[in-house]
N, C-alpha and C. Protein backbone atom coordinates (compact mmCIF):
# COMPACT_ATOMS: atom_id res chain seq x y z
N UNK A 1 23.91 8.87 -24.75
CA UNK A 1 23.54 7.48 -24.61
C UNK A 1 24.18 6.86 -23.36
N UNK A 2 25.77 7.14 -23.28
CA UNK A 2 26.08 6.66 -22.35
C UNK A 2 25.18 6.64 -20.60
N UNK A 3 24.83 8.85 -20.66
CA UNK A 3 24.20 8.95 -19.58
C UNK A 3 23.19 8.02 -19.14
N UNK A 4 22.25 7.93 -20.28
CA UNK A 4 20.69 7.80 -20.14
C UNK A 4 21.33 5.82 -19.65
N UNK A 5 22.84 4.76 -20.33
CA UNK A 5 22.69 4.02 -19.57
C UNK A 5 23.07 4.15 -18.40
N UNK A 6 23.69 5.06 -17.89
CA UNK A 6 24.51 5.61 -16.21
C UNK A 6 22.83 5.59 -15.50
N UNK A 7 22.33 6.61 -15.69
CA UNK A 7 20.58 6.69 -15.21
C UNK A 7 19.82 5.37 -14.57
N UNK A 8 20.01 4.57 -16.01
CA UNK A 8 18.86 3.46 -16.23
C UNK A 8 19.45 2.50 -14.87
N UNK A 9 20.88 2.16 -15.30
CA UNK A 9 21.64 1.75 -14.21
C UNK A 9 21.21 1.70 -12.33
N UNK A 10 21.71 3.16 -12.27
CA UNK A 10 21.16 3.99 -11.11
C UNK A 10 20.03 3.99 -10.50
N UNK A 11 18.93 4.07 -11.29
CA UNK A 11 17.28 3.53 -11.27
C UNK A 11 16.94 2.18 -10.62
N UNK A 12 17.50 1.29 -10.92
CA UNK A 12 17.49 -0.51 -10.75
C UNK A 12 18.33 -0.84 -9.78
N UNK A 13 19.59 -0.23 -9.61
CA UNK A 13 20.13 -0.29 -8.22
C UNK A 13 19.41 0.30 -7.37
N UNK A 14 18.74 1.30 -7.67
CA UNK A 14 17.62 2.12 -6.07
C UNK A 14 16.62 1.29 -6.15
N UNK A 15 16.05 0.63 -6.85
CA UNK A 15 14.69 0.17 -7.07
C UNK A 15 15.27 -1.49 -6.27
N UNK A 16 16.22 -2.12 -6.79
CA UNK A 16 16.74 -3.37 -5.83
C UNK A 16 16.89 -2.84 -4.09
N UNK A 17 17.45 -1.74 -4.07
CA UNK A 17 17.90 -1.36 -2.72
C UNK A 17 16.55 -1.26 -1.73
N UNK A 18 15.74 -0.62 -2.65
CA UNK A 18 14.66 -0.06 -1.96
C UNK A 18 13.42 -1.39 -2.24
N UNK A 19 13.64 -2.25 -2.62
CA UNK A 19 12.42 -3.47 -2.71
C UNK A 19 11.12 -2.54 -3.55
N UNK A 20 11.96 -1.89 -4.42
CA UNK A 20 10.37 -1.20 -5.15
C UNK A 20 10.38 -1.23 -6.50
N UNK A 21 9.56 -2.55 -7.13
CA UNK A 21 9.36 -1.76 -8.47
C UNK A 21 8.49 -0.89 -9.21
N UNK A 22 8.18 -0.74 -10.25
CA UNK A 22 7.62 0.31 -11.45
C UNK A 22 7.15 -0.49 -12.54
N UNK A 23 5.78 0.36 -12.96
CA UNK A 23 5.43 -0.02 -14.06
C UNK A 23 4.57 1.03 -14.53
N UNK A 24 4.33 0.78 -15.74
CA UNK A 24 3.68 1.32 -17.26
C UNK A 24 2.61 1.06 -17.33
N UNK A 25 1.20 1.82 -17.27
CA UNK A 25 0.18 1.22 -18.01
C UNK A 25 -0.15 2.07 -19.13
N UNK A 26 -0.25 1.60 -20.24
CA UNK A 26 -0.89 2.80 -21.11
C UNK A 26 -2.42 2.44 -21.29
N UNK A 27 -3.22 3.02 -21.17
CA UNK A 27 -4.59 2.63 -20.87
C UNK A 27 -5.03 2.64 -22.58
N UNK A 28 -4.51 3.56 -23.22
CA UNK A 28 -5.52 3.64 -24.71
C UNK A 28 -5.09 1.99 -25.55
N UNK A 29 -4.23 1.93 -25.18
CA UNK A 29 -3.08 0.48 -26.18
C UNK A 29 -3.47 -0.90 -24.95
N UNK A 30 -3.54 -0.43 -24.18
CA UNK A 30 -3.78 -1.75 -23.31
C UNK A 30 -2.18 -2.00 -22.48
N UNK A 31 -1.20 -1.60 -22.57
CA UNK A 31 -0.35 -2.24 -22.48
C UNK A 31 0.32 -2.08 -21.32
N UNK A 32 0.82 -2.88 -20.93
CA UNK A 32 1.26 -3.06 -19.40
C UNK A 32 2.74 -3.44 -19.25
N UNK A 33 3.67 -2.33 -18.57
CA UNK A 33 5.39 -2.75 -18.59
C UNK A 33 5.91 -2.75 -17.06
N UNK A 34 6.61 -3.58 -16.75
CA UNK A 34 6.95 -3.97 -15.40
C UNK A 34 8.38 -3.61 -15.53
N UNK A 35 9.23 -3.51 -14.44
CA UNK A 35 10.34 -3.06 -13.90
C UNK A 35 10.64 -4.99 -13.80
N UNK A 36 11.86 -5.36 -13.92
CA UNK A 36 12.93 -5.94 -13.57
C UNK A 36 12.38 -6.22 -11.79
N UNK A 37 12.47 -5.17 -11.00
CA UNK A 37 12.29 -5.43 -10.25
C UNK A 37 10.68 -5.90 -9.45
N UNK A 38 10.19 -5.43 -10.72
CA UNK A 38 8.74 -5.48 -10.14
C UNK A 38 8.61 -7.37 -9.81
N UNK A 39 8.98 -7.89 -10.98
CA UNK A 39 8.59 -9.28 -11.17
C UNK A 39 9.14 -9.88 -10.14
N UNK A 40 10.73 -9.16 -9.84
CA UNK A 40 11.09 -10.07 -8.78
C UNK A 40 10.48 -10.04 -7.04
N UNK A 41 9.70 -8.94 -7.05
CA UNK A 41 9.33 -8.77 -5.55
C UNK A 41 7.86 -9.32 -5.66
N UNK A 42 7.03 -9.64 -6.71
CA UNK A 42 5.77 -10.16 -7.05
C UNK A 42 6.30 -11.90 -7.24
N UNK A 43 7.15 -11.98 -7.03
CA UNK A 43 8.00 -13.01 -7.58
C UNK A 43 7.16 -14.08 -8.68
N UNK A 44 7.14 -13.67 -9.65
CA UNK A 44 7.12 -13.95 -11.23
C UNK A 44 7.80 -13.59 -11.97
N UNK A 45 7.90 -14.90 -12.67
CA UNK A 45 8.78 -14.74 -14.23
C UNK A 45 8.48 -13.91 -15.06
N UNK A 46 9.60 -13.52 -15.51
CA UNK A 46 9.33 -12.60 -16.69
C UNK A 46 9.15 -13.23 -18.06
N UNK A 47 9.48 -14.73 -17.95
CA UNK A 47 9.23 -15.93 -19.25
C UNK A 47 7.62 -16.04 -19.36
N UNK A 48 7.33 -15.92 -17.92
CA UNK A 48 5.98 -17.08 -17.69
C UNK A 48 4.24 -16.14 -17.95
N UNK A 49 4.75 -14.90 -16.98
CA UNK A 49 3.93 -13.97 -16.39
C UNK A 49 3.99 -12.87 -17.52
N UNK A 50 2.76 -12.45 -18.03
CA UNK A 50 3.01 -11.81 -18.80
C UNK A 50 1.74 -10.29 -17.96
N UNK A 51 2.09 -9.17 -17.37
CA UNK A 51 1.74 -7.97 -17.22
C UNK A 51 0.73 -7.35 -17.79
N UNK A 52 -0.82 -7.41 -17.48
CA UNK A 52 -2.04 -6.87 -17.71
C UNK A 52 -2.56 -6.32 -16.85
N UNK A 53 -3.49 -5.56 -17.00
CA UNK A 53 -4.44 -4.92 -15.77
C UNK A 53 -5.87 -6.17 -14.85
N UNK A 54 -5.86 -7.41 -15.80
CA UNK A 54 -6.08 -8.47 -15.65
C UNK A 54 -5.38 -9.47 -14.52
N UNK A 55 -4.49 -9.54 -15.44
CA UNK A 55 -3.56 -10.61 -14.24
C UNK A 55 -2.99 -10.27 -13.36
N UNK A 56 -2.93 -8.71 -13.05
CA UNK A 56 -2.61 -8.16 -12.19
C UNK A 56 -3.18 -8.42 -10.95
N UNK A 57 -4.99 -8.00 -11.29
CA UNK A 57 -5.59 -7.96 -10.36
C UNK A 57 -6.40 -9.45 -9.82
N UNK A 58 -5.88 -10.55 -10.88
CA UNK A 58 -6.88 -12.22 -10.83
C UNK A 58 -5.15 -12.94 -10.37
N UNK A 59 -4.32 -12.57 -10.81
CA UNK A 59 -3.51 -13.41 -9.82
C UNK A 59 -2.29 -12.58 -9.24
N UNK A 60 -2.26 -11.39 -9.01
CA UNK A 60 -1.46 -10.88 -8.21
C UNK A 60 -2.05 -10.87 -6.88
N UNK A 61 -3.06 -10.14 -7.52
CA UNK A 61 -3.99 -9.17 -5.68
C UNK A 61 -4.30 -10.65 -4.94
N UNK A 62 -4.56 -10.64 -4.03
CA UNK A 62 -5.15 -11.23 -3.27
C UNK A 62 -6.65 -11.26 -3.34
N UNK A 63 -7.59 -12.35 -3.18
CA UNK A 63 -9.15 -12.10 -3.59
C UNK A 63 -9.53 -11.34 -2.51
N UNK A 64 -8.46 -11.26 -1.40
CA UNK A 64 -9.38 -10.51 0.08
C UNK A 64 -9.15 -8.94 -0.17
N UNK A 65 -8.32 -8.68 -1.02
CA UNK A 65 -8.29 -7.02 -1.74
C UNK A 65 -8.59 -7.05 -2.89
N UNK A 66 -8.94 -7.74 -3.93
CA UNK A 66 -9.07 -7.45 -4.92
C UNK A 66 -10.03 -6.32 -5.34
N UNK A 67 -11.41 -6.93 -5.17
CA UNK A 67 -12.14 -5.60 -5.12
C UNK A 67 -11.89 -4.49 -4.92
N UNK A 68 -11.41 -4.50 -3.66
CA UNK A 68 -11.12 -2.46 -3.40
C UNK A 68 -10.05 -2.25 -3.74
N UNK A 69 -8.76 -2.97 -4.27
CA UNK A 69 -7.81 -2.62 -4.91
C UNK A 69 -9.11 -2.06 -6.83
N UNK A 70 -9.67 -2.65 -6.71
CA UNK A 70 -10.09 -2.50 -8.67
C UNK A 70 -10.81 -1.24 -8.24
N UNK A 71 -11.17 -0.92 -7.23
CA UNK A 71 -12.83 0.24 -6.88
C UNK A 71 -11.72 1.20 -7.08
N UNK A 72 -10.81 1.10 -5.89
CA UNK A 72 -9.60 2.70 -5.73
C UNK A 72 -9.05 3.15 -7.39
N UNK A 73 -8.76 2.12 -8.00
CA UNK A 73 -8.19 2.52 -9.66
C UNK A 73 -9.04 3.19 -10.31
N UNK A 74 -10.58 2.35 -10.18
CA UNK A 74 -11.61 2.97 -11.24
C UNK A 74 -12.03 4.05 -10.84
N UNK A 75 -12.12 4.00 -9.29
CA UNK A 75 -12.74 5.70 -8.62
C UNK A 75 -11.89 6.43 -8.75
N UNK A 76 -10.57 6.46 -9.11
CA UNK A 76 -9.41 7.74 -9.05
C UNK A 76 -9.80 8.02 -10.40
N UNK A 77 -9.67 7.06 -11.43
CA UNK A 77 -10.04 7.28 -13.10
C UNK A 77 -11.14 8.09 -13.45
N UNK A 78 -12.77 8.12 -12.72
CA UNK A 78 -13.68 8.44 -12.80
C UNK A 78 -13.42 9.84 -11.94
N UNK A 79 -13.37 10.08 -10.75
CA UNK A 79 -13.11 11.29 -10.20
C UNK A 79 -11.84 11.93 -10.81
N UNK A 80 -11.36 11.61 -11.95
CA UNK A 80 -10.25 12.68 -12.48
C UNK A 80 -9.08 12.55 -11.39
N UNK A 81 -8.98 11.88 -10.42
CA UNK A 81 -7.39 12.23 -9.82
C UNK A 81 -6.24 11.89 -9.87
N UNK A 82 -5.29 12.53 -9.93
CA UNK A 82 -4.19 12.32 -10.69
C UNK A 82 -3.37 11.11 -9.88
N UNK A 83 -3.35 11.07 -8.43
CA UNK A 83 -2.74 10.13 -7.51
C UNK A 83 -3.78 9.40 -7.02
N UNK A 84 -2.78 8.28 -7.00
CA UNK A 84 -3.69 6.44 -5.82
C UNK A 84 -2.67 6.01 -5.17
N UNK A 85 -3.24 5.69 -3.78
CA UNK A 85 -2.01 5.36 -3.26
C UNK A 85 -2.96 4.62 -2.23
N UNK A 86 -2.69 3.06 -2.63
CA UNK A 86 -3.33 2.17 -1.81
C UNK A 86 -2.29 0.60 -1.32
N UNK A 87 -3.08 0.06 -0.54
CA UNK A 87 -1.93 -1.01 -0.18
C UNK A 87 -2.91 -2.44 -0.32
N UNK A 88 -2.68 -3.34 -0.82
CA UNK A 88 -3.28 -4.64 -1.01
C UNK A 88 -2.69 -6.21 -1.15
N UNK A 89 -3.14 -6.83 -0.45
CA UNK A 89 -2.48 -8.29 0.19
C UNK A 89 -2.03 -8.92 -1.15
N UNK A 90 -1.09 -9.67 -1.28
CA UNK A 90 -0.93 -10.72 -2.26
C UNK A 90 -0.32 -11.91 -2.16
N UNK A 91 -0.81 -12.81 -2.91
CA UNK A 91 -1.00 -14.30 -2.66
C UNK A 91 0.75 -14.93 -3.52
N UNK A 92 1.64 -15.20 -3.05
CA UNK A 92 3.14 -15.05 -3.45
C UNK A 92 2.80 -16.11 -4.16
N UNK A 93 3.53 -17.05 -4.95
CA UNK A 93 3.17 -18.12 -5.86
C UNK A 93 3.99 -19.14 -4.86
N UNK A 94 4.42 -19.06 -3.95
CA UNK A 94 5.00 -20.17 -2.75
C UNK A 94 4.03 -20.37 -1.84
N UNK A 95 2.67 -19.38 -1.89
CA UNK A 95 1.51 -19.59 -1.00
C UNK A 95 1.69 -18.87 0.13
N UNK A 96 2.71 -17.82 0.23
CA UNK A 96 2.75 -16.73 1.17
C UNK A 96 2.21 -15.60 0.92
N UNK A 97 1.67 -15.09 2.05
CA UNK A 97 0.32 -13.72 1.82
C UNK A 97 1.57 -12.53 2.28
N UNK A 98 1.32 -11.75 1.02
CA UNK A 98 2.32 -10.30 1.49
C UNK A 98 1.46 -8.85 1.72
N UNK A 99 2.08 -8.16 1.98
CA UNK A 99 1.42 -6.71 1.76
C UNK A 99 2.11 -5.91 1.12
N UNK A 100 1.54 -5.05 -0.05
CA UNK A 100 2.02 -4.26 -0.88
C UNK A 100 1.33 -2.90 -0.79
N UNK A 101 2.90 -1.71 -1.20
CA UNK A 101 1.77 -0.32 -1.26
C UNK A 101 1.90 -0.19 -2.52
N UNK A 102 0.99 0.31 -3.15
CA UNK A 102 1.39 0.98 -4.55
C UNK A 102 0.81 2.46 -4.65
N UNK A 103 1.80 3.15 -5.59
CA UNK A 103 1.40 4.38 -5.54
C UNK A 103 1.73 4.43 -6.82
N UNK A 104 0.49 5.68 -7.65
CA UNK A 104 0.31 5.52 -8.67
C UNK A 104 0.04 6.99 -9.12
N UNK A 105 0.26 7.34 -10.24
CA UNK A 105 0.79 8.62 -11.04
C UNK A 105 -0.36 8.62 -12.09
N UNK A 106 -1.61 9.25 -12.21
CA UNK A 106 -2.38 8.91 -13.56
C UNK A 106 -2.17 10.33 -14.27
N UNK A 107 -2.23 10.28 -15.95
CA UNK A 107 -1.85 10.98 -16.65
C UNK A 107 -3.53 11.40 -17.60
N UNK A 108 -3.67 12.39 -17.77
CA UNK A 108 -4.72 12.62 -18.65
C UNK A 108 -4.56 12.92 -20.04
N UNK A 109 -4.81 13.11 -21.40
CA UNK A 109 -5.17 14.05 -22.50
C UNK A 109 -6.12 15.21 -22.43
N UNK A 110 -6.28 15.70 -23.50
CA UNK A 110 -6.74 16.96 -23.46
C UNK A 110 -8.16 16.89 -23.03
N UNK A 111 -8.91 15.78 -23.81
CA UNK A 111 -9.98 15.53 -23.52
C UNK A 111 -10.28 15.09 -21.79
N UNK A 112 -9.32 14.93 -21.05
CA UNK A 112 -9.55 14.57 -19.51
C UNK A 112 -9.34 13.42 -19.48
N UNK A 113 -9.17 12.44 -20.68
CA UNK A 113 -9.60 10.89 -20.17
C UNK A 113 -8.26 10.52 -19.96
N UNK A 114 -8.04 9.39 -18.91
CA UNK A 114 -6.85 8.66 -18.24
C UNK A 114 -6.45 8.13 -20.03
N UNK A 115 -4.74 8.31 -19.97
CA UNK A 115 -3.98 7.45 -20.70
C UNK A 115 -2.93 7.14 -20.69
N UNK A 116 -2.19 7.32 -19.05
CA UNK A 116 -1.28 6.74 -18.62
C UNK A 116 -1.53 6.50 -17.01
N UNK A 117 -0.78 5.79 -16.51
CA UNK A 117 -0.56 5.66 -15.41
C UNK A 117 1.08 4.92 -14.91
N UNK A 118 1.88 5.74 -14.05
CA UNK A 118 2.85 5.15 -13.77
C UNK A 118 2.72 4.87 -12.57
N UNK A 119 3.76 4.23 -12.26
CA UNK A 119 3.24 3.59 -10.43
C UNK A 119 4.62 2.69 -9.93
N UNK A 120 4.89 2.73 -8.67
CA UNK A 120 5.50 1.83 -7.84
C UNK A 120 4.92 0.98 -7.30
N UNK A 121 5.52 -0.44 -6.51
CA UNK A 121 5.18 -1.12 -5.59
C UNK A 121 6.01 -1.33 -4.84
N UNK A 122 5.62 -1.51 -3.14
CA UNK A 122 6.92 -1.96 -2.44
C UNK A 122 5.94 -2.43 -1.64
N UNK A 123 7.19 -4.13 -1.34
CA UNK A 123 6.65 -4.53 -0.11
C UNK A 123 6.89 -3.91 1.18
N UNK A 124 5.62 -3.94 2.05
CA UNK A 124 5.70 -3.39 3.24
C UNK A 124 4.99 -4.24 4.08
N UNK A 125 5.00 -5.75 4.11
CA UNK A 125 4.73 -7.12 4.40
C UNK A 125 5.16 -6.89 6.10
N UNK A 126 6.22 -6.41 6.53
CA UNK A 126 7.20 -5.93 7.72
C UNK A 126 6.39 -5.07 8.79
N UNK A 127 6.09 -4.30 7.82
CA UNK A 127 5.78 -2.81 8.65
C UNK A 127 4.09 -3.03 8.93
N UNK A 128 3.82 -3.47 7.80
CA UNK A 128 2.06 -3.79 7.75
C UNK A 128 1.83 -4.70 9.01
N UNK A 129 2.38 -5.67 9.21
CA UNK A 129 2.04 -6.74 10.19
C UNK A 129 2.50 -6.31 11.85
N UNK A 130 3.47 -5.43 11.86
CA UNK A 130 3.78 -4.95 12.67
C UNK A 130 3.24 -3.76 13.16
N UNK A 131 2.63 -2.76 12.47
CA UNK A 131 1.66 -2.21 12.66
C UNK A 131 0.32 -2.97 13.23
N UNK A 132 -0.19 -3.96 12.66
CA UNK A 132 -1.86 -4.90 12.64
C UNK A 132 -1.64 -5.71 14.35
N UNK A 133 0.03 -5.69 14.77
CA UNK A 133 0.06 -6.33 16.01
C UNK A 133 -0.14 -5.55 16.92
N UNK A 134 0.49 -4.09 16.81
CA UNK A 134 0.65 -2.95 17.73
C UNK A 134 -0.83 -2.49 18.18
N UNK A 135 -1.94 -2.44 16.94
CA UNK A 135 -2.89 -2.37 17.20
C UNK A 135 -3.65 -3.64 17.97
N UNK A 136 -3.75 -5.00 18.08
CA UNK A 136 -4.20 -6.34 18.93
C UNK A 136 -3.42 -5.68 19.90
N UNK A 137 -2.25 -5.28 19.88
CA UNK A 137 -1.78 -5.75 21.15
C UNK A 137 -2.37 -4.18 22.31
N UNK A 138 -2.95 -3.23 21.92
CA UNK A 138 -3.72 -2.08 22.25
C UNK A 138 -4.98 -2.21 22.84
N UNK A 139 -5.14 -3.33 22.03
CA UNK A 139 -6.74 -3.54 22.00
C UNK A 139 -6.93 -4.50 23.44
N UNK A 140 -5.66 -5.53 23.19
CA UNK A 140 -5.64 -6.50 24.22
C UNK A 140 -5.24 -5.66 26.17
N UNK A 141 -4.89 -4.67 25.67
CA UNK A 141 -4.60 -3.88 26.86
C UNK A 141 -5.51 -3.01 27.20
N UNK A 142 -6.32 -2.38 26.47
CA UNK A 142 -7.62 -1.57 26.49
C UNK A 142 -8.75 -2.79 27.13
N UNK A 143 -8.64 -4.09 26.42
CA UNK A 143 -9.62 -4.71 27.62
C UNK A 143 -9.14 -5.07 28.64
N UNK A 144 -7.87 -5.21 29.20
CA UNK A 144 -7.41 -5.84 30.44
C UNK A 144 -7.77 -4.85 31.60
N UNK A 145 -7.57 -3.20 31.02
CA UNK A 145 -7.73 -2.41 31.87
C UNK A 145 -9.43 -1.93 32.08
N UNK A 146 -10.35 -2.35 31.32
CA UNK A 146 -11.61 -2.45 31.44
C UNK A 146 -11.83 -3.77 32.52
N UNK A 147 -11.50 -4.44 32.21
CA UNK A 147 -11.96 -5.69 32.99
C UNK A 147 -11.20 -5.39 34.49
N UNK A 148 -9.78 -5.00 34.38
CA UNK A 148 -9.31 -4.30 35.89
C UNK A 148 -10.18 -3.67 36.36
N UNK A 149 -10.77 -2.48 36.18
CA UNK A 149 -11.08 -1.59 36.54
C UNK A 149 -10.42 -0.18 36.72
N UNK A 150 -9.09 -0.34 35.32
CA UNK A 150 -8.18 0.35 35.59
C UNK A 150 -8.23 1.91 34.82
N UNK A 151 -7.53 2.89 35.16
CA UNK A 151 -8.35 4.07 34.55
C UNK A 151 -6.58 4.80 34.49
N UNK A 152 -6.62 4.80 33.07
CA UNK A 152 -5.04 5.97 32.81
C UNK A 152 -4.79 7.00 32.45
N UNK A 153 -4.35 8.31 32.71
CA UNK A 153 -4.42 9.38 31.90
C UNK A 153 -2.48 9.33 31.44
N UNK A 154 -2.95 10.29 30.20
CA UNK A 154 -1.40 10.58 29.42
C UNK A 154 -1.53 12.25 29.37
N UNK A 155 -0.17 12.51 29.45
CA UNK A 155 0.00 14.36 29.45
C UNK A 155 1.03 14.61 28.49
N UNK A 156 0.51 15.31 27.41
CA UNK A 156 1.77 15.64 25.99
C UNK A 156 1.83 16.95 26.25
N UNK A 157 3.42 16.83 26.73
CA UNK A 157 3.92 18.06 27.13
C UNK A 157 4.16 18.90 25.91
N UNK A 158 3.82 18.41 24.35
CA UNK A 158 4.13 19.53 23.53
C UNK A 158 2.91 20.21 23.43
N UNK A 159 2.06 19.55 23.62
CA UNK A 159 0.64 20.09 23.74
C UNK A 159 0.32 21.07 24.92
N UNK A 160 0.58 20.42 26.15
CA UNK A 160 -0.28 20.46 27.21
C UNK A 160 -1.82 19.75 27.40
N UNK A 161 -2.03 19.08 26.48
CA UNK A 161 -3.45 18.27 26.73
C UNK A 161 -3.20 16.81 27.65
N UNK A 162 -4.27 17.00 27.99
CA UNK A 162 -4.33 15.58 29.14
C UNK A 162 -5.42 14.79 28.74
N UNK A 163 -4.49 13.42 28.50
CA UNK A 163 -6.18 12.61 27.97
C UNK A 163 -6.17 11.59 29.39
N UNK A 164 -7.63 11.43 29.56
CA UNK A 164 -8.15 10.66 30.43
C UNK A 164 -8.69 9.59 29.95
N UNK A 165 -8.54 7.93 30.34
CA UNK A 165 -9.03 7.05 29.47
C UNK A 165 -10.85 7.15 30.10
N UNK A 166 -11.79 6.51 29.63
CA UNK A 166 -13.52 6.51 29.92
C UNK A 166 -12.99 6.34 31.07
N UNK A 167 -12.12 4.75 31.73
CA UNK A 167 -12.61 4.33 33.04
C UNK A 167 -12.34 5.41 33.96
N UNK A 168 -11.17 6.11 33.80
CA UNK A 168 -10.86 7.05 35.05
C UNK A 168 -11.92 8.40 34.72
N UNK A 169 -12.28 8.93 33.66
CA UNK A 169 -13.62 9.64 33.65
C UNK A 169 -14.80 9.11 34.84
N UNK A 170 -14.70 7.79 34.67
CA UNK A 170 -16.03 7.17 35.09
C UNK A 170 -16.26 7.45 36.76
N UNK A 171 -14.35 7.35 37.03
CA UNK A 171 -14.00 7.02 38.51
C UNK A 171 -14.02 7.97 39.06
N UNK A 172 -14.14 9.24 38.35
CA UNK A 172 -13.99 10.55 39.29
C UNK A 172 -15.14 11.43 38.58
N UNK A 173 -16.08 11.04 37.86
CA UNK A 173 -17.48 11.18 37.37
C UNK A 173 -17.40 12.36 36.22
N UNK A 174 -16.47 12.37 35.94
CA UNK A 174 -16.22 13.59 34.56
C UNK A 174 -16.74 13.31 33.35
N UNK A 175 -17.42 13.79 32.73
CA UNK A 175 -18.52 13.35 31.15
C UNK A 175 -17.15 13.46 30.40
């Protein structure tokens, strides 16, 4: 007993450290169990908010993911696969839009049909947006050098391949 509280312990300190919580679905019972930490990075009460596959997806998700957050669950369920691992916006209850990954563990019976699913979430609000800039800010340089007339090649020396961007193709007439 002692261990399993040393464990449980251990679990919730990594799960605080790491901004990730966990949860439970049991699909045959309906029932839905959140991590301590889950509530706090979804930031809801654990008085108020009560954990469904419902309220999950009508006031966690964001309406601009909702859908393909519900398609990826039901298509992993229907194609039999055991992992989901998707990322979807959410609407914070302070009116701040986050980004979340979740990755998800589905469990079958004998008969094949889903009757568990375990899963993490972590925000990646940081990395997501910083990624979505790296790409504008690519894009914003891919047209500057179109509109220049500018033409760049790159050489990966682990490779040895040489990429040529279109314009300098264009400039020295190479398909």
């Amino acid at each position: 007993e002692k261990k399993l509280m040393q464990t449980t312990k251990e679990l919730t300190l990594a799960q605080n450290v790491a901004g990730l919580g966990s949860f439970t679905y049991d699909l045959k019972k309906g029932n839905v169990t959140w991590s301590n930490t889950l509530y706090k990075i979804y930031g809801r009460d654990k008085k108020i908010f009560t954990p469904t596959r419902d309220n999950f997806f009508n006031e966690i998700v964001h309406p601009d993911s909702r859908q393909r957050a519900i398609e990826k669950v039901d298509e992993a369920i229907y194609n039999k696969s055991k992992d989901i691992d998707y990322i979807h916006k959410t609407l914070m209850p302070n009116g701040e839009e986050k980004w979340f990954q979740a990755i998800i563990k589905i469990r079958y019976d004998k008969k094949n049909e889903a009757i568990l699913m375990n899963g993490t979430s972590q925000d990646i609000t940081e990395l997501f947006l910083t990624r979505l800039n790296l790409e504008k800010s690519e894009l914003r340089l891919q047209k500057a050098q179109e509109m220049a007339k500018l033409g760049f090649w790159e050489d990966n020396h682990r490779t040895g391949e040489i990429y040529w961007s279109s314009i300098l193709r264009n400039m020295f007439g190479i398909k």
